[in-house]
C-alpha atoms as a PDB file:
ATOM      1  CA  UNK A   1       0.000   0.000   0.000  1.00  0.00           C
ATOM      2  CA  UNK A   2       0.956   3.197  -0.748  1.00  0.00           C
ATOM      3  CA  UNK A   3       1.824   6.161   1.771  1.00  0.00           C
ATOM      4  CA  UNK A   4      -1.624   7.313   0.934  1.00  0.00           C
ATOM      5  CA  UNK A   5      -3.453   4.271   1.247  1.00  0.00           C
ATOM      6  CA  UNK A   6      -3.591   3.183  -2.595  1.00  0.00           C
ATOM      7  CA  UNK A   7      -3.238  -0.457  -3.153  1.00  0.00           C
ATOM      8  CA  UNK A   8      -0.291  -1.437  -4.960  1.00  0.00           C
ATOM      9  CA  UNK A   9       1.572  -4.225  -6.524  1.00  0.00           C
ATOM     10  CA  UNK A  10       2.428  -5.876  -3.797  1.00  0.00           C
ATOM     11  CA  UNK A  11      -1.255  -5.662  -2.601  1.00  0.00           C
ATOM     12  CA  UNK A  12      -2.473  -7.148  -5.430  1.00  0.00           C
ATOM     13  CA  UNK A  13       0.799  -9.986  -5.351  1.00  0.00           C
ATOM     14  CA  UNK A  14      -1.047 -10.530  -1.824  1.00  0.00           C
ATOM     15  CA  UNK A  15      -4.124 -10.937  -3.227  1.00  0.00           C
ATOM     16  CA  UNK A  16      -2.877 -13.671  -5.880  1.00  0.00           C
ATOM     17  CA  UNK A  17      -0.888 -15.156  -3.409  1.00  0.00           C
ATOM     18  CA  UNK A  18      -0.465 -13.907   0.145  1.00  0.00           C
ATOM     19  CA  UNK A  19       2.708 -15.823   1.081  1.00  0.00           C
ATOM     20  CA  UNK A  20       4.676 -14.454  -2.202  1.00  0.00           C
ATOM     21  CA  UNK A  21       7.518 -13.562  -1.474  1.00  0.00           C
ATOM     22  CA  UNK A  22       9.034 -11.156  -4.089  1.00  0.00           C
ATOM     23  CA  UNK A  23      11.069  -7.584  -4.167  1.00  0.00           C
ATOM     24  CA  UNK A  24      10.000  -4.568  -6.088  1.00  0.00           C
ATOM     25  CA  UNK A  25      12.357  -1.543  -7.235  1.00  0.00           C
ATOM     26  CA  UNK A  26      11.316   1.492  -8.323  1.00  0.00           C
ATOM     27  CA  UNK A  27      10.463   1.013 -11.734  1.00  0.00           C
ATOM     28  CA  UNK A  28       7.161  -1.006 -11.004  1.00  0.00           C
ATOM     29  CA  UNK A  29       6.605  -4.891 -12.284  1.00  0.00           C
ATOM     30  CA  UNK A  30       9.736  -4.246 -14.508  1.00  0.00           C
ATOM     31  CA  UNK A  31      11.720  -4.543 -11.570  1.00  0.00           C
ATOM     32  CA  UNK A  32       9.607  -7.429  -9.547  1.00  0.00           C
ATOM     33  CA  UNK A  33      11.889 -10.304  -8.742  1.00  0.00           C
ATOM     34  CA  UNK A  34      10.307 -13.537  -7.227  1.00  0.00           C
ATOM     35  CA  UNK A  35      12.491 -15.001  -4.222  1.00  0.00           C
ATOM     36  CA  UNK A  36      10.583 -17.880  -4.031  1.00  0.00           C
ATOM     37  CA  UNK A  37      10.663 -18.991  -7.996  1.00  0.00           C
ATOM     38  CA  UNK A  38       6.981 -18.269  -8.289  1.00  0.00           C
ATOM     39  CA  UNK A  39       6.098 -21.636  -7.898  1.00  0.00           C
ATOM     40  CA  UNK A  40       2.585 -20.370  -9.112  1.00  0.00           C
ATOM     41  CA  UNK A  41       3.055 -18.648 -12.266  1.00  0.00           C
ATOM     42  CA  UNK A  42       1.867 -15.675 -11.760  1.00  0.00           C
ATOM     43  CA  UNK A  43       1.844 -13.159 -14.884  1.00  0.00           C
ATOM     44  CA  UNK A  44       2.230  -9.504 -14.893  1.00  0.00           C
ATOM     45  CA  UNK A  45      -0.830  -9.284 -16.933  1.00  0.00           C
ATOM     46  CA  UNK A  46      -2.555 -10.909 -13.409  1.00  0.00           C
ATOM     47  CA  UNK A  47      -0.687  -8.587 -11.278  1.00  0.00           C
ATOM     48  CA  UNK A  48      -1.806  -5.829 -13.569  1.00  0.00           C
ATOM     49  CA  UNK A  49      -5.837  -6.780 -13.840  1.00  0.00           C
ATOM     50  CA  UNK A  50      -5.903  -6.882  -9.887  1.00  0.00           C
ATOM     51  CA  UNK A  51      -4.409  -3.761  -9.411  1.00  0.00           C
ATOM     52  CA  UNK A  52      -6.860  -2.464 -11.284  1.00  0.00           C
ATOM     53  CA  UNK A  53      -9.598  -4.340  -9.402  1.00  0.00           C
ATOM     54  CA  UNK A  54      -7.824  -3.373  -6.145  1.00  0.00           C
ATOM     55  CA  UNK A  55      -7.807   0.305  -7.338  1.00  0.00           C
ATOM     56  CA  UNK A  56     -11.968   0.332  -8.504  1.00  0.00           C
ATOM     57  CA  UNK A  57     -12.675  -0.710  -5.075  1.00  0.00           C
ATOM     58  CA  UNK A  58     -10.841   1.933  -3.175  1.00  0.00           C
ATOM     59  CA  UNK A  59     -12.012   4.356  -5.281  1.00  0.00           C
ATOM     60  CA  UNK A  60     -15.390   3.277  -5.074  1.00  0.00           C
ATOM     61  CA  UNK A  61     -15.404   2.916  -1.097  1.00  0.00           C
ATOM     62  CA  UNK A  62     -14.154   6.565  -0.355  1.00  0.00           C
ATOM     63  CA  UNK A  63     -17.382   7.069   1.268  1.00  0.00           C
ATOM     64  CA  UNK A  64     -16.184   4.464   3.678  1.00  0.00           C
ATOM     65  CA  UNK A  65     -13.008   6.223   4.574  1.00  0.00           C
ATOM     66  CA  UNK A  66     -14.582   9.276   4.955  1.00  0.00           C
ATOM     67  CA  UNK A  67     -17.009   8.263   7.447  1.00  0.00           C
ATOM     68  CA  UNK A  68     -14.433   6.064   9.937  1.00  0.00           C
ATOM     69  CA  UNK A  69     -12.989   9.448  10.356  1.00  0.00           C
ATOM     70  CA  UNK A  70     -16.401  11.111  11.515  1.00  0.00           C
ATOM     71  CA  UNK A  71     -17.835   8.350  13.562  1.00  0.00           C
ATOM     72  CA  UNK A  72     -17.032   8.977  17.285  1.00  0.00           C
ATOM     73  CA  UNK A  73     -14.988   6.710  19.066  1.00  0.00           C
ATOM     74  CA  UNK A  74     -16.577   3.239  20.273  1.00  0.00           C
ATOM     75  CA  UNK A  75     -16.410   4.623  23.558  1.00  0.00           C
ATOM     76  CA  UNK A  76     -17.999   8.022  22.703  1.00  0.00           C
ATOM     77  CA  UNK A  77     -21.357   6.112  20.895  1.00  0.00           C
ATOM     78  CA  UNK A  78     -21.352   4.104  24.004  1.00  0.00           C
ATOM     79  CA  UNK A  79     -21.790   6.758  26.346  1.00  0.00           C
ATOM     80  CA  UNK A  80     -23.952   8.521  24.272  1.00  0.00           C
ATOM     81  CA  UNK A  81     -26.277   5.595  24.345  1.00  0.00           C
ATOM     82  CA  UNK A  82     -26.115   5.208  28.101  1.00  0.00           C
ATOM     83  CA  UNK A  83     -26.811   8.824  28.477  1.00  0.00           C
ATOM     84  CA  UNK A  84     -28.794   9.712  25.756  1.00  0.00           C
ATOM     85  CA  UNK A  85     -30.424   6.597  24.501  1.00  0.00           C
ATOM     86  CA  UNK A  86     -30.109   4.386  21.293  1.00  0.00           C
ATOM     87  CA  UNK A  87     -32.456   7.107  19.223  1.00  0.00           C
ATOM     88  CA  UNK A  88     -30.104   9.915  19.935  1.00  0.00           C
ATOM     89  CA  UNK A  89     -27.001   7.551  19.225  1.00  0.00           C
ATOM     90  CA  UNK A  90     -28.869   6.529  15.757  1.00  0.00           C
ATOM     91  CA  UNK A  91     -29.225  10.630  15.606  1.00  0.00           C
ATOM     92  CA  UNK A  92     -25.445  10.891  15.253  1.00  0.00           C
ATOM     93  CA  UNK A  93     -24.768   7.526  13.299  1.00  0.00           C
ATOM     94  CA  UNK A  94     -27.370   9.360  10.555  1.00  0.00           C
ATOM     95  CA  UNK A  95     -25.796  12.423  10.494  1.00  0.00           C
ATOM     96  CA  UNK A  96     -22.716  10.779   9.805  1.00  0.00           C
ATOM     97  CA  UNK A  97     -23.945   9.064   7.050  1.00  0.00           C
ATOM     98  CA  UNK A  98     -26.206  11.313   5.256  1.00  0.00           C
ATOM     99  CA  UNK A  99     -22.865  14.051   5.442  1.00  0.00           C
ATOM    100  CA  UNK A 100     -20.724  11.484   3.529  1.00  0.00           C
ATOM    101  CA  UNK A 101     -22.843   9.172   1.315  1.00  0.00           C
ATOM    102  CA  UNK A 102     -21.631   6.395  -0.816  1.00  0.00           C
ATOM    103  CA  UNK A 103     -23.242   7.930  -4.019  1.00  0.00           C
END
């Protein structure tokens, strides 16, 4: 994964096969070296197609990561249900939601 949370080649290596073990330089799959033989064949082209699956589904989910920064802490919805009850708690949990829908 990336520094800013983009998949990758080696997330999508994982995804293929999650006990790969492999080095990548800079220059992308040009540079991909398998340390274990790759004893499963996998092809670039692979690599390549679930990147690009890996990469849809982030993009498509950005709803998600936008609301796991808005929700209140586990601890913060519980006390708000114990002192405010569960339809004040939904309340918040809506707001949430309806601020940062998946579109």
């Amino acid at each position: 994964m990336k520094r800013d949370g983009t998949p990758d080649i080696g997330d999508a290596i994982w995804h293929l096969k999650n006990d790969a073990q492999y080095k990548v330089g800079e220059e992308g799959l040009s540079s991909l070296v398998w340390l274990d033989g790759n004893p499963t064949n996998i092809t670039n082209s692979q690599i390549e197609t679930k990147l690009a699956e890996l990469e849809t589904a982030y993009t498509n989910n950005e709803y998600q990561r936008k609301r796991m920064i808005k929700y209140p802490s586990i601890e913060d919805q519980l006390d708000d249900i114990y002192h405010n009850g569960i339809d004040a708690w939904k309340a918040t949990i809506k707001k949430v939601k309806d601020d940062n829908p998946k579109e």
